[in-house]
C-alpha atoms as a PDB file:
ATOM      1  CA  UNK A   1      72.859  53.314 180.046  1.00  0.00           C
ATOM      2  CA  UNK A   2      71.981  52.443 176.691  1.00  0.00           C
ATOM      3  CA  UNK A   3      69.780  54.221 174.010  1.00  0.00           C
ATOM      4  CA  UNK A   4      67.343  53.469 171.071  1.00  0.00           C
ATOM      5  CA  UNK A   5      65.217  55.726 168.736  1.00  0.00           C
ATOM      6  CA  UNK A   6      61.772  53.906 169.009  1.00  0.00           C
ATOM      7  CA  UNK A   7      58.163  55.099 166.769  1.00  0.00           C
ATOM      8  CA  UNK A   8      55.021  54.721 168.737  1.00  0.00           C
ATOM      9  CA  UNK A   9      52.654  55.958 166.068  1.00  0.00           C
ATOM     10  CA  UNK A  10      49.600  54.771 167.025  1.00  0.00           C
ATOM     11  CA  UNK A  11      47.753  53.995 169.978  1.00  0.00           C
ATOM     12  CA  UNK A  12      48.124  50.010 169.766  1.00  0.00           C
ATOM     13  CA  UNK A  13      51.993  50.408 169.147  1.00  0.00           C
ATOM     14  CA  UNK A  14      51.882  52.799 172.783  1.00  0.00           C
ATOM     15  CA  UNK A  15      49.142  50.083 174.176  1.00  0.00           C
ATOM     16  CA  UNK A  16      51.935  46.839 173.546  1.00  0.00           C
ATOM     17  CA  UNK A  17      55.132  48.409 173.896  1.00  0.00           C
ATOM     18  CA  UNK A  18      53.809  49.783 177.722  1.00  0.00           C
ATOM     19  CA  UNK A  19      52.760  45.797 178.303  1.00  0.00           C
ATOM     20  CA  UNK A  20      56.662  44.428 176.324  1.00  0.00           C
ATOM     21  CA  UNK A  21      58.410  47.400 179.028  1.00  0.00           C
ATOM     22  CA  UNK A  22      56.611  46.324 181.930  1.00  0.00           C
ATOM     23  CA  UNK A  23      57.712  42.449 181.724  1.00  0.00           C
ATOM     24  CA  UNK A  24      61.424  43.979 182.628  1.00  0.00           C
ATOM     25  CA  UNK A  25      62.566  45.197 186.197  1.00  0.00           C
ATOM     26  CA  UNK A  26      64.760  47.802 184.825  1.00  0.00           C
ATOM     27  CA  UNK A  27      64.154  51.536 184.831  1.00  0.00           C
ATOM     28  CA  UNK A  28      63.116  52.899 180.831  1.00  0.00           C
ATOM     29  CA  UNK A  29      62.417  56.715 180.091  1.00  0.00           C
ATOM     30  CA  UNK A  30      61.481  58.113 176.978  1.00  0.00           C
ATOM     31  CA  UNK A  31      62.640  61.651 176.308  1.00  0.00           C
ATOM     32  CA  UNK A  32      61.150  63.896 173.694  1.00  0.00           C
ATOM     33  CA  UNK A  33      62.751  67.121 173.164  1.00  0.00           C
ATOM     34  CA  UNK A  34      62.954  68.632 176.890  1.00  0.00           C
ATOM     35  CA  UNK A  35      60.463  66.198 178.031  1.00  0.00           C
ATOM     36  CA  UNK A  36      61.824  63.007 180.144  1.00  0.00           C
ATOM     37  CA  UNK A  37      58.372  60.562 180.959  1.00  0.00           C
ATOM     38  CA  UNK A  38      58.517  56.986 182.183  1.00  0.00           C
ATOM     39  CA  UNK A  39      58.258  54.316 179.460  1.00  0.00           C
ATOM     40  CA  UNK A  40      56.006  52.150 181.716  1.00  0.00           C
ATOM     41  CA  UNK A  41      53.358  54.895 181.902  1.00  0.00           C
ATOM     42  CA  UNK A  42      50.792  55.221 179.204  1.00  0.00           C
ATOM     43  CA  UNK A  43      49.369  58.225 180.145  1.00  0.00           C
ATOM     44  CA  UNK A  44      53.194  59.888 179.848  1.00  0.00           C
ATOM     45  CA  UNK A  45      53.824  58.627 176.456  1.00  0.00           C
ATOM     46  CA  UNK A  46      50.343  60.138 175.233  1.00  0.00           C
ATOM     47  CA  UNK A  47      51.320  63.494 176.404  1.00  0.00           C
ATOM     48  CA  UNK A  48      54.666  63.165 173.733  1.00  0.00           C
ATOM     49  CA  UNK A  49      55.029  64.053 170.521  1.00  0.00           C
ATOM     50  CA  UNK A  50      54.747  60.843 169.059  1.00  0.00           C
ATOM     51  CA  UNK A  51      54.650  61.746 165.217  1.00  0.00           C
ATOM     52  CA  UNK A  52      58.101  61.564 165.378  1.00  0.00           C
ATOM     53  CA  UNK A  53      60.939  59.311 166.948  1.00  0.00           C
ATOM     54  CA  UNK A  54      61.370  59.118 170.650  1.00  0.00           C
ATOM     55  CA  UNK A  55      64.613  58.279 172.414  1.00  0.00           C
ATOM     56  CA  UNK A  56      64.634  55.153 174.844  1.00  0.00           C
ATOM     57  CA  UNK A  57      67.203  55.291 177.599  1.00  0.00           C
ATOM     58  CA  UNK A  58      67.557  51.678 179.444  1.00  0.00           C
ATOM     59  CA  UNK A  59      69.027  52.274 182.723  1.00  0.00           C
ATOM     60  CA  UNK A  60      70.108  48.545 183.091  1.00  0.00           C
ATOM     61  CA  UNK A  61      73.110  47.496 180.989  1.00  0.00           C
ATOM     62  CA  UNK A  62      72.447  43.547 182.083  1.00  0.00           C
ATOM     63  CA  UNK A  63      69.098  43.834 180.344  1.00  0.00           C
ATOM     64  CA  UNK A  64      69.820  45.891 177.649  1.00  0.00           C
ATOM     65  CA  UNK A  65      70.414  43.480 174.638  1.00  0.00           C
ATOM     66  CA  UNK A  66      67.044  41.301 175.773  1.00  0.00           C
ATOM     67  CA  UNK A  67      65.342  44.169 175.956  1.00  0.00           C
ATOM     68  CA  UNK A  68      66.068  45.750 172.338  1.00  0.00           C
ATOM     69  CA  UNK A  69      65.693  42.333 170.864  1.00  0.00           C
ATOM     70  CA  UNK A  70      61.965  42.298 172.529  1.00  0.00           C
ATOM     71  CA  UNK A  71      61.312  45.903 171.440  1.00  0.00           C
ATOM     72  CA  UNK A  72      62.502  45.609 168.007  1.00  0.00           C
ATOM     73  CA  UNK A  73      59.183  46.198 166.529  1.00  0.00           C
ATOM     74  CA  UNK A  74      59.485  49.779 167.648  1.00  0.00           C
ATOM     75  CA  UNK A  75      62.695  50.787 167.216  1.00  0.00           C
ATOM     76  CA  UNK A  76      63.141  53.048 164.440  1.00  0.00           C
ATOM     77  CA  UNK A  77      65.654  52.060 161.512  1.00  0.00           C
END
């Protein structure tokens, strides 16, 4: 399992990185304190705290580098 910070700070950020997740067949959650929510559902992610980072756990090692490189927009630095 590998994991990223990512910022979804606004509701077009949450809107694209749900469609960029959804391309891949692996498993994603996002966890948020002691809150663990599907990254492919949009209606999870709203009910984070999204004013600050948000960890991203990729279940699927294959994947994992193609999938940070296409999420690199929201990964936080």
């Amino acid at each position: 399992m590998k994991s990223v910070k990512i910022t979804l700070n606004s509701i077009d950020k949450v809107k694209a990185f749900v469609n960029e997740v959804t391309k891949f067949d692996s498993d994603f959650d996002l966890v948020s304190g002691r809150y663990v929510i599907d990254a492919k559902s949009i209606m999870g992610i709203f009910s984070l705290d999204l004013s600050k980072p948000i960890e991203l756990n990729i279940h699927n090692d294959a994947d994992a580098e193609k999938v940070i490189t296409a999420l690199k927009p929201y990964i936080a630095e």
